[in-house]
N, C-alpha and C. Protein backbone atom coordinates (compact mmCIF):
# COMPACT_ATOMS: atom_id res chain seq x y z
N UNK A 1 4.29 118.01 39.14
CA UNK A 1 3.98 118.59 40.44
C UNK A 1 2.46 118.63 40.65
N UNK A 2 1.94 118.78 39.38
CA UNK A 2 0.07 118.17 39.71
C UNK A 2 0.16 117.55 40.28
N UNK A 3 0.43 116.32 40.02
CA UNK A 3 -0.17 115.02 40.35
C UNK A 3 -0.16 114.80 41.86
N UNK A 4 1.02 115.59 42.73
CA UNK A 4 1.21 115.21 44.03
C UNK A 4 0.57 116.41 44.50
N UNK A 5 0.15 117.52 43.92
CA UNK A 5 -0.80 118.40 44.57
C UNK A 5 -2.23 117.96 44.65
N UNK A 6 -2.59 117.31 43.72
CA UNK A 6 -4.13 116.77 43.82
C UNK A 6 -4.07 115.93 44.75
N UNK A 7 -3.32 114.54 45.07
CA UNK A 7 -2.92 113.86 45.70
C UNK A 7 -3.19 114.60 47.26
N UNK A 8 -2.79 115.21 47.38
CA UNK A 8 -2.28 116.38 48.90
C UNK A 8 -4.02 116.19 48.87
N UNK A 9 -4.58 116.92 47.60
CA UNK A 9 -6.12 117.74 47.92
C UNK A 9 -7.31 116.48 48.12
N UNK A 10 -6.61 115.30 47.46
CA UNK A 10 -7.77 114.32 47.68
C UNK A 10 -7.88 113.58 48.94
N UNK A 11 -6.30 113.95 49.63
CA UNK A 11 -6.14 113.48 51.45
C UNK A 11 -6.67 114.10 52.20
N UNK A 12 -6.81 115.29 52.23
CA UNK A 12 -7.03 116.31 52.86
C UNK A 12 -8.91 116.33 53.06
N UNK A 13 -9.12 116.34 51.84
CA UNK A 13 -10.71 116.14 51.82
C UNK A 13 -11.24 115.03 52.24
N UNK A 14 -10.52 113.95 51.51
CA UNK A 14 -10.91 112.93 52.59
C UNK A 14 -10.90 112.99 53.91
N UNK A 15 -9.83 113.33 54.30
CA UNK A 15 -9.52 113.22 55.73
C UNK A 15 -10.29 114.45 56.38
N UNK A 16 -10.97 115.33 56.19
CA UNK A 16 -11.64 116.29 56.44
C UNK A 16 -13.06 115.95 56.41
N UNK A 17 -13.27 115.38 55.29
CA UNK A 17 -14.91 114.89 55.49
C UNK A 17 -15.80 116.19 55.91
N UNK A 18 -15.17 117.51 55.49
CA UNK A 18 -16.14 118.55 55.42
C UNK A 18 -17.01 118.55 54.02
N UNK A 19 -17.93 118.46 53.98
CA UNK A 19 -18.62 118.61 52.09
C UNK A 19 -18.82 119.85 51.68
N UNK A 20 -18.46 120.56 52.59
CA UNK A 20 -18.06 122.19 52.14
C UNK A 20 -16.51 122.87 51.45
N UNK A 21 -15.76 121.46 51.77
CA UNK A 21 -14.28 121.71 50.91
C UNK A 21 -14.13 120.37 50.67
N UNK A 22 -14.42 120.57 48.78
CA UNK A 22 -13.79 119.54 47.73
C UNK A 22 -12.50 120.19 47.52
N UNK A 23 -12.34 118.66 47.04
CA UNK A 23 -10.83 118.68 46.53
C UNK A 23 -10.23 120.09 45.67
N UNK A 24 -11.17 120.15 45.16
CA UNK A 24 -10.90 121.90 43.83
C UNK A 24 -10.27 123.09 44.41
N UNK A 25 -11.60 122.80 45.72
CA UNK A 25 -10.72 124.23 46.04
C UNK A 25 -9.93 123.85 47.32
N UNK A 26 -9.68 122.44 48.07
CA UNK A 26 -8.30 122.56 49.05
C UNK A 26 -7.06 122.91 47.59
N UNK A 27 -7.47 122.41 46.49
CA UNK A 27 -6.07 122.15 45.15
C UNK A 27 -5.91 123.91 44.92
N UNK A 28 -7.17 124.64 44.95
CA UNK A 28 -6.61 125.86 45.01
C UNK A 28 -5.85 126.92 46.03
N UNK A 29 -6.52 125.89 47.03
CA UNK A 29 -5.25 126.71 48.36
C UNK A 29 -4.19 127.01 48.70
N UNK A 30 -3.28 125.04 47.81
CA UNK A 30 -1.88 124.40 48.59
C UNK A 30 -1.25 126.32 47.44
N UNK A 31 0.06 126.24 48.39
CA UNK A 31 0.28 126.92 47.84
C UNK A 31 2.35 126.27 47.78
N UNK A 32 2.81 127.79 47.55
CA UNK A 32 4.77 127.00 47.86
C UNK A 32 5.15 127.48 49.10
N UNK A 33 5.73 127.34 49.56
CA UNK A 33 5.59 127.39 51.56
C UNK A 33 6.80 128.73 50.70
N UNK A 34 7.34 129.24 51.81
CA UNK A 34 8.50 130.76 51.44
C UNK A 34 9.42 130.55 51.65
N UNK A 35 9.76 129.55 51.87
CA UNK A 35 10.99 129.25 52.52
C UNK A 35 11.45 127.74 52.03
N UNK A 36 12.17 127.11 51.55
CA UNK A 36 12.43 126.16 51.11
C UNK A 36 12.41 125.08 52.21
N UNK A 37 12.99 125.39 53.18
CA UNK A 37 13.31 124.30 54.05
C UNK A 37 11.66 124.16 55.19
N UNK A 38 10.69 124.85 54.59
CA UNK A 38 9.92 124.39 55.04
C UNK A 38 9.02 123.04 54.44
N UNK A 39 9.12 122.55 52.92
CA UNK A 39 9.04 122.01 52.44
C UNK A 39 8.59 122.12 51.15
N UNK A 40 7.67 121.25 50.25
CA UNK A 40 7.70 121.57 48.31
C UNK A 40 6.24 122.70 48.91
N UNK A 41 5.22 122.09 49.32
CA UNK A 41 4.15 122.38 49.31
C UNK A 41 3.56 122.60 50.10
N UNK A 42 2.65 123.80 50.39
CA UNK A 42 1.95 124.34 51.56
C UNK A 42 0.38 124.40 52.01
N UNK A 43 -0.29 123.98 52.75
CA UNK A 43 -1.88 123.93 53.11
C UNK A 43 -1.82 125.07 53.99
N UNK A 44 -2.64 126.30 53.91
CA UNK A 44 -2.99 126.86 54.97
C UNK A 44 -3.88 126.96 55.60
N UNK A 45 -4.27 126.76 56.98
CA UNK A 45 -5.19 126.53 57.78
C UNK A 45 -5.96 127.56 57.88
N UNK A 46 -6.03 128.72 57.59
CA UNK A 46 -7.10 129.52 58.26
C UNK A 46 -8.31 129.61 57.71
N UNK A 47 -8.91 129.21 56.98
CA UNK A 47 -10.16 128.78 55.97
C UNK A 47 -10.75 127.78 56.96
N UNK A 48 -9.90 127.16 57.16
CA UNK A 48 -10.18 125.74 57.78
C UNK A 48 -10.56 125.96 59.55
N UNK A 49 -9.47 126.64 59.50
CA UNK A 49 -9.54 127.20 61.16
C UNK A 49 -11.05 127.89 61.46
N UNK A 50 -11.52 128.92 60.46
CA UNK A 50 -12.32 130.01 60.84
C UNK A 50 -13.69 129.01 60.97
N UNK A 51 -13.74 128.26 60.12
CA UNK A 51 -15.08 127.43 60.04
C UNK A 51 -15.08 126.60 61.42
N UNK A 52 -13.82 126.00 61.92
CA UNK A 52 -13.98 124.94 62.80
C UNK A 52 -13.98 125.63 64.41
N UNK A 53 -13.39 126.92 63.92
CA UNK A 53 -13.64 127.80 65.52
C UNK A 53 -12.17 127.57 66.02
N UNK A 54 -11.16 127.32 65.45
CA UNK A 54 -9.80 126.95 66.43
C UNK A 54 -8.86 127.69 66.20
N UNK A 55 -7.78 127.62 66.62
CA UNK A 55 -6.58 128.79 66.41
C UNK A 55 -5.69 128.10 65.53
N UNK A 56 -5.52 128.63 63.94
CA UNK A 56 -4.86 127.74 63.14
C UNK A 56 -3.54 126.85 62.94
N UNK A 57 -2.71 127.25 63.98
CA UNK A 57 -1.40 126.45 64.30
C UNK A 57 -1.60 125.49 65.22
N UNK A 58 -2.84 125.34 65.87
CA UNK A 58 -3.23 124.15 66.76
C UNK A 58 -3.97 123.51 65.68
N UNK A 59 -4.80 123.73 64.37
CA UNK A 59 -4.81 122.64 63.63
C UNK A 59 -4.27 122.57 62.41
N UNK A 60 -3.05 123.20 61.97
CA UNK A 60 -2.04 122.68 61.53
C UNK A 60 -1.26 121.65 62.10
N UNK A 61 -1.02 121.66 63.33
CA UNK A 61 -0.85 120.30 63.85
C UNK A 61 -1.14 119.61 64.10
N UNK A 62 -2.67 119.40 64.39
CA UNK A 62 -3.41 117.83 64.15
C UNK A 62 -3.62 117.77 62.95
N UNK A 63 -3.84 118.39 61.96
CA UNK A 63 -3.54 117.73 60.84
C UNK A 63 -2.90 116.96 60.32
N UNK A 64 -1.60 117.64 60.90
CA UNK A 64 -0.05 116.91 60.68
C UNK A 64 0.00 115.31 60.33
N UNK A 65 -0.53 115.46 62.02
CA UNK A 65 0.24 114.29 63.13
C UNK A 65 -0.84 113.53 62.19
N UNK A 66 -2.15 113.43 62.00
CA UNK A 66 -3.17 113.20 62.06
C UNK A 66 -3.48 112.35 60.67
N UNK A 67 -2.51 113.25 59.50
CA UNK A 67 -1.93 112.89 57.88
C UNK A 67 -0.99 112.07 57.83
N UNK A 68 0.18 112.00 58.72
CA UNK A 68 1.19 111.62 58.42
C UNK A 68 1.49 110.15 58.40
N UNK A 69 0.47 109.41 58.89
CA UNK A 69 0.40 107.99 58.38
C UNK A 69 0.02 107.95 56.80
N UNK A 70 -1.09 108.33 56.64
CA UNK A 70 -1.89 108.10 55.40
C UNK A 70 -0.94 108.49 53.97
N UNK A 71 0.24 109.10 54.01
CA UNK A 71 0.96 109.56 53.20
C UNK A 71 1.24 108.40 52.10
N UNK A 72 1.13 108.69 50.61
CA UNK A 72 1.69 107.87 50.02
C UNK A 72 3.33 107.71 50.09
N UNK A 73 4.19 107.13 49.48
CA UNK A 73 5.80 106.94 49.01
C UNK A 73 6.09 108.02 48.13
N UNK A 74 5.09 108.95 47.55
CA UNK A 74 5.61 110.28 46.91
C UNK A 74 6.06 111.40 47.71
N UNK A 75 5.82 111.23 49.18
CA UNK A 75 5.86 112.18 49.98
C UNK A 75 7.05 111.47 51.17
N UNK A 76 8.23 112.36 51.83
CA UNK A 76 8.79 112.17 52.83
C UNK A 76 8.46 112.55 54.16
N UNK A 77 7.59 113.16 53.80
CA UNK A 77 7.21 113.66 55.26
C UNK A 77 6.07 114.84 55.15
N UNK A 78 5.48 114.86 56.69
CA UNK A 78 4.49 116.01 56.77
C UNK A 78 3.80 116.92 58.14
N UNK A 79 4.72 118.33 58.47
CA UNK A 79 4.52 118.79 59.54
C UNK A 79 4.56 119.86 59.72
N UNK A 80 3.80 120.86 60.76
CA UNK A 80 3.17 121.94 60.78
C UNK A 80 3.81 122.85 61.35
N UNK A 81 4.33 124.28 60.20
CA UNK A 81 5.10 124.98 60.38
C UNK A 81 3.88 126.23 60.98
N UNK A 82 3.87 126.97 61.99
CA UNK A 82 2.26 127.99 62.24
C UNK A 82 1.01 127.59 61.91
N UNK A 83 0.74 127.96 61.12
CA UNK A 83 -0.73 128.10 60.42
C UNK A 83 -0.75 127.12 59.26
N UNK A 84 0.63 126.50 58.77
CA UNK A 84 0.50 125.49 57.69
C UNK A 84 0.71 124.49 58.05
N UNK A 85 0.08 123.40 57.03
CA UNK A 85 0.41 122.24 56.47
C UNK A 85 1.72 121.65 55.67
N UNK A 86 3.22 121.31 55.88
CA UNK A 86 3.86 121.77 54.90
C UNK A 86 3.89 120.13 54.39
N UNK A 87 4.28 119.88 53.81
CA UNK A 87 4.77 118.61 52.75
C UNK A 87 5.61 118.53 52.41
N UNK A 88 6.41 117.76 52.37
CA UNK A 88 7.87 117.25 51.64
C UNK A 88 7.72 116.58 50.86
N UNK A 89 7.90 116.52 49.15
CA UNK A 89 7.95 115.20 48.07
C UNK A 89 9.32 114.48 48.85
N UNK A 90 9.34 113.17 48.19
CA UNK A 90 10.16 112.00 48.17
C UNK A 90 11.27 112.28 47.14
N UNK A 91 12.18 111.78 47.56
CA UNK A 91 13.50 111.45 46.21
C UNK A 91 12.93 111.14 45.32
N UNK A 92 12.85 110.27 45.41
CA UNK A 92 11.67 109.21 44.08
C UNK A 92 11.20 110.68 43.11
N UNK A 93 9.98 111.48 44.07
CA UNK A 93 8.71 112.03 43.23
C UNK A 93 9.45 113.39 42.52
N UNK A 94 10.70 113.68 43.21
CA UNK A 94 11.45 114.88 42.80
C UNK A 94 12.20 114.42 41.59
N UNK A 95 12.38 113.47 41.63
CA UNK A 95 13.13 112.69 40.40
C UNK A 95 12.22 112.37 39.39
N UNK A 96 10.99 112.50 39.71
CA UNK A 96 10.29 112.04 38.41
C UNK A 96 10.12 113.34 38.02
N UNK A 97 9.83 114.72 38.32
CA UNK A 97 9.50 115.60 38.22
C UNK A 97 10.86 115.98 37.35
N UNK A 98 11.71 115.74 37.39
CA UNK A 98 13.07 116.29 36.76
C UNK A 98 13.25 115.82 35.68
N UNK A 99 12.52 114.59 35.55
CA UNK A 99 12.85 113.72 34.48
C UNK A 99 11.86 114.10 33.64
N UNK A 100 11.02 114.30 33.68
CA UNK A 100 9.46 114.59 33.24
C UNK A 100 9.95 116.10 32.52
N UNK A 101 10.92 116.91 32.97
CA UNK A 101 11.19 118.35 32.28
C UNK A 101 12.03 118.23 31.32
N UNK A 102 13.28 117.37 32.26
CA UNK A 102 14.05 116.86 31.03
C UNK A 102 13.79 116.57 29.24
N UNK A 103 12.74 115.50 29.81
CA UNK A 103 11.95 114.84 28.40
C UNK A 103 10.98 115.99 27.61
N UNK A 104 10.59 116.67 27.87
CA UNK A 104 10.10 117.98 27.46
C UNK A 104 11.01 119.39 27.75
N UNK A 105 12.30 119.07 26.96
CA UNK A 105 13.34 120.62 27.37
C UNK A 105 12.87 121.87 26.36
N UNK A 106 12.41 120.72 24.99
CA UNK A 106 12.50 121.41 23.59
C UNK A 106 11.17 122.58 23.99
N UNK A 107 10.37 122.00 24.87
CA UNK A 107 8.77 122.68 24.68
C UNK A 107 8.09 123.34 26.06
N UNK A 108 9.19 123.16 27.19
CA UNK A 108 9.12 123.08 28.43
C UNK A 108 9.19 124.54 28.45
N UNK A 109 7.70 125.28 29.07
CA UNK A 109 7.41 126.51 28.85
C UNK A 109 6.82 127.34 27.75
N UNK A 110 6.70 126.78 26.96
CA UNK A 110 5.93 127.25 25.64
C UNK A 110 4.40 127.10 25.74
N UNK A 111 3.93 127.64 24.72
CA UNK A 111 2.50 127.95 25.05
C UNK A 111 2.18 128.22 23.85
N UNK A 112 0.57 128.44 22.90
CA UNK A 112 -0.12 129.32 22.23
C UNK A 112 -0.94 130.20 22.38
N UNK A 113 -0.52 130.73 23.85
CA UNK A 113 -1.24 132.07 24.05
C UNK A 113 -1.71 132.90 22.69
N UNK A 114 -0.22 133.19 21.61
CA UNK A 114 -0.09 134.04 21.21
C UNK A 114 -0.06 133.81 19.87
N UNK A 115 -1.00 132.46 19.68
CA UNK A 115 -0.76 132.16 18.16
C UNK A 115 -1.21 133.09 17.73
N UNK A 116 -0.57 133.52 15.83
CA UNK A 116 -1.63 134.13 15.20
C UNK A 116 -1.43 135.82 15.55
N UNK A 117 -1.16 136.10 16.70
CA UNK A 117 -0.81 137.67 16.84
C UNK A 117 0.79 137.90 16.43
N UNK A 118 0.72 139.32 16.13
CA UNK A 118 1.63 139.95 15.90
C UNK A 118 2.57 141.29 17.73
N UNK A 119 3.58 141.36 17.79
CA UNK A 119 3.76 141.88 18.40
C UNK A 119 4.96 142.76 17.98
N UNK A 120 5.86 144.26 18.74
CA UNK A 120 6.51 144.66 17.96
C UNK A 120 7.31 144.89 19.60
N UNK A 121 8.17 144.84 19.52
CA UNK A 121 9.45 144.95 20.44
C UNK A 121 10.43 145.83 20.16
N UNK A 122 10.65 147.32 20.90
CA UNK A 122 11.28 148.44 19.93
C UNK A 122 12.38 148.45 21.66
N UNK A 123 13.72 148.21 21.44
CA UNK A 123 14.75 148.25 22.50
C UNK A 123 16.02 148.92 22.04
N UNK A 124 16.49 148.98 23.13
CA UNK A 124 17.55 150.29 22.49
C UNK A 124 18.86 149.74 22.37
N UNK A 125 19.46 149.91 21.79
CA UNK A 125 21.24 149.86 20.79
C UNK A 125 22.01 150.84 21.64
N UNK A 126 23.01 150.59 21.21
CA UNK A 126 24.48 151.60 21.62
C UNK A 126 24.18 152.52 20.92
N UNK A 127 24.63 153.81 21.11
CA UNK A 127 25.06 154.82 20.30
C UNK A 127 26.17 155.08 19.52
N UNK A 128 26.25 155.03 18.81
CA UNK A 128 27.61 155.31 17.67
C UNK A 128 28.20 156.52 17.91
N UNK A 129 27.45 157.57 18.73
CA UNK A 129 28.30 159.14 18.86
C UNK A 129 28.88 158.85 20.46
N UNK A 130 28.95 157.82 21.02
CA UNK A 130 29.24 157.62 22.19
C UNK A 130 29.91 156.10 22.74
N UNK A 131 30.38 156.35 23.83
CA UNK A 131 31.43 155.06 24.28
C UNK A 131 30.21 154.36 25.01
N UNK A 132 30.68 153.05 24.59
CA UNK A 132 29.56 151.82 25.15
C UNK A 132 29.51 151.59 26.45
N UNK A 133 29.08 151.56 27.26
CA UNK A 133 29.15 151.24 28.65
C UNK A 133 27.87 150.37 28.89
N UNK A 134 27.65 149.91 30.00
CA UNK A 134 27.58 148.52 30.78
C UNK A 134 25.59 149.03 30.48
N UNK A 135 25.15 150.11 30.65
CA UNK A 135 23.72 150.29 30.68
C UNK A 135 22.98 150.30 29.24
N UNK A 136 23.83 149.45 28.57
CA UNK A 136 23.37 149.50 27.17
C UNK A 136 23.55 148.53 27.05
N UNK A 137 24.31 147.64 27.12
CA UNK A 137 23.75 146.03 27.42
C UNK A 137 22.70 145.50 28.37
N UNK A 138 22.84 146.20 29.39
CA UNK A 138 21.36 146.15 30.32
C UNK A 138 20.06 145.99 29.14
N UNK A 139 20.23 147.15 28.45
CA UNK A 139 18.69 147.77 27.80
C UNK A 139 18.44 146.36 26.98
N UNK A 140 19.64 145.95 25.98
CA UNK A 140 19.72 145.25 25.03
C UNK A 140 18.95 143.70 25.58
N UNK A 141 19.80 143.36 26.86
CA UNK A 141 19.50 142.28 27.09
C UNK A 141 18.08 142.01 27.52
N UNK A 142 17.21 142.99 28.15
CA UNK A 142 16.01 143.11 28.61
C UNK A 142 15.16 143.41 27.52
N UNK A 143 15.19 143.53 26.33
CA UNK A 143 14.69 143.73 25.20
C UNK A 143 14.74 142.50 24.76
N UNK A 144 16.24 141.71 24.23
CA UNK A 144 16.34 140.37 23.82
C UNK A 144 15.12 139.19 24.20
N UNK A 145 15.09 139.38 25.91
CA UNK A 145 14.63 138.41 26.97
C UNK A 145 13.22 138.39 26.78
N UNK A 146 12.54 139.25 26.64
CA UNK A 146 11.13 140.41 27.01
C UNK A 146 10.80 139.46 25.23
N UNK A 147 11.75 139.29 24.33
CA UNK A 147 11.50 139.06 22.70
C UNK A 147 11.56 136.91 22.75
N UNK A 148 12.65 136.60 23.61
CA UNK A 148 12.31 135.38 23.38
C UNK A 148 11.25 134.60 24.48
N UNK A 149 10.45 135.73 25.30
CA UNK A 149 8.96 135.19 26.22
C UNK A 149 7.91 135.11 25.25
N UNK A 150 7.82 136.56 24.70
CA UNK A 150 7.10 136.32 23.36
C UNK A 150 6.77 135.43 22.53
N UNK A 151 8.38 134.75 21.98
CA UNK A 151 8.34 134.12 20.82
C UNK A 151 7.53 132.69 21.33
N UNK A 152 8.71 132.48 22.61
CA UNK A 152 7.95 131.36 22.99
C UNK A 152 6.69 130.87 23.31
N UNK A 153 6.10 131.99 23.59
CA UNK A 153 4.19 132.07 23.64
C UNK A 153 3.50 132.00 22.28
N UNK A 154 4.27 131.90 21.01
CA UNK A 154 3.46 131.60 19.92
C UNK A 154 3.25 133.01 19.14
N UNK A 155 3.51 134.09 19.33
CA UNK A 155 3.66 134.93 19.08
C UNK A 155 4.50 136.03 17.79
N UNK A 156 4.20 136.09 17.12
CA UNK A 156 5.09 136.63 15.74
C UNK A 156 5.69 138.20 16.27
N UNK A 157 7.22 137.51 16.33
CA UNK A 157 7.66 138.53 17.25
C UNK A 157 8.36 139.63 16.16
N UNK A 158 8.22 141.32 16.23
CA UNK A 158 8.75 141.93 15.20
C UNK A 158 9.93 143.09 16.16
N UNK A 159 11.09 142.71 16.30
CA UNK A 159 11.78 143.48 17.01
C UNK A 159 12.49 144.43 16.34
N UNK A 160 13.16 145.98 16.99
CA UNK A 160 13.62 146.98 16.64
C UNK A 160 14.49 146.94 17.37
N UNK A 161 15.79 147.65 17.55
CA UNK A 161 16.80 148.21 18.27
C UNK A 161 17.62 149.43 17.38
């Protein structure tokens, strides 16, 4: 999903030709639109708007119109929901992206934040003087979950229950 966000940020700048917004920081803007069906990826105009003096849903849409040739084959489309920029990836680029997680399932999300530290995870058990009910698997499982974020961050995980 980099690759088609930089992509987004190196059009955009180009096509902007402001030298006051590099690529870095349009790449820190795009954001995920809220709504799915607005598309993968979102530009918001009002940065853009405030500098140029315009009302940002009037240039969210020349942007649009304005981008939507220049688009590579990673992208299906590109059009302006208010104040944004939205983007659609391609079959194609969604498929590589799937495949790309696939091939990394074993490690997909892991990290070494936490090499080298120790951590201690103290969660709570059933009671033995009492009947088990449903809020004690709650506890358990949110303890479990909370223990394998940990682990997976590299972390020497020491749990209690």
């Amino acid at each position: 999903m980099i690759r088609y966000r930089t992509e987004i940020a190196e059009l955009l700048q180009n096509h902007l030709a402001l030298p006051e917004f590099s690529s870095k920081q349009i790449l820190d803007l795009l954001e995920k639109p809220q709504r799915p069906e607005h598309g993968d990826i979102a530009f918001p105009c009002f940065l853009l708007a405030k500098q140029q003096k315009k009302a940002p849903p009037l240039l969210a849409k020349e942007l649009a119109q304005s981008i939507s040739s220049k688009l590579s084959a990673n992208f299906s489309g590109v059009e302006a929901a208010g104040p944004y920029v939205n983007f659609r990836l391609s079959a194609a680029a969604a498929l590589s992206i799937l495949a790309n997680v696939l091939e990394q399932k074993e490690n997909f999300g892991k990290n070494s934040t936490g090499r080298g530290q120790k951590v201690l995870i103290e969660y709570g058990s059933p009671n033995v003087a009492k009947q088990l009910h449903i809020g004690h698997f709650r506890n358990t499982i949110l303890g479990q979950s909370i223990n394998n974020l940990y682990s997976s961050c590299g972390y020497d995980v020491i749990s209690i229950n």
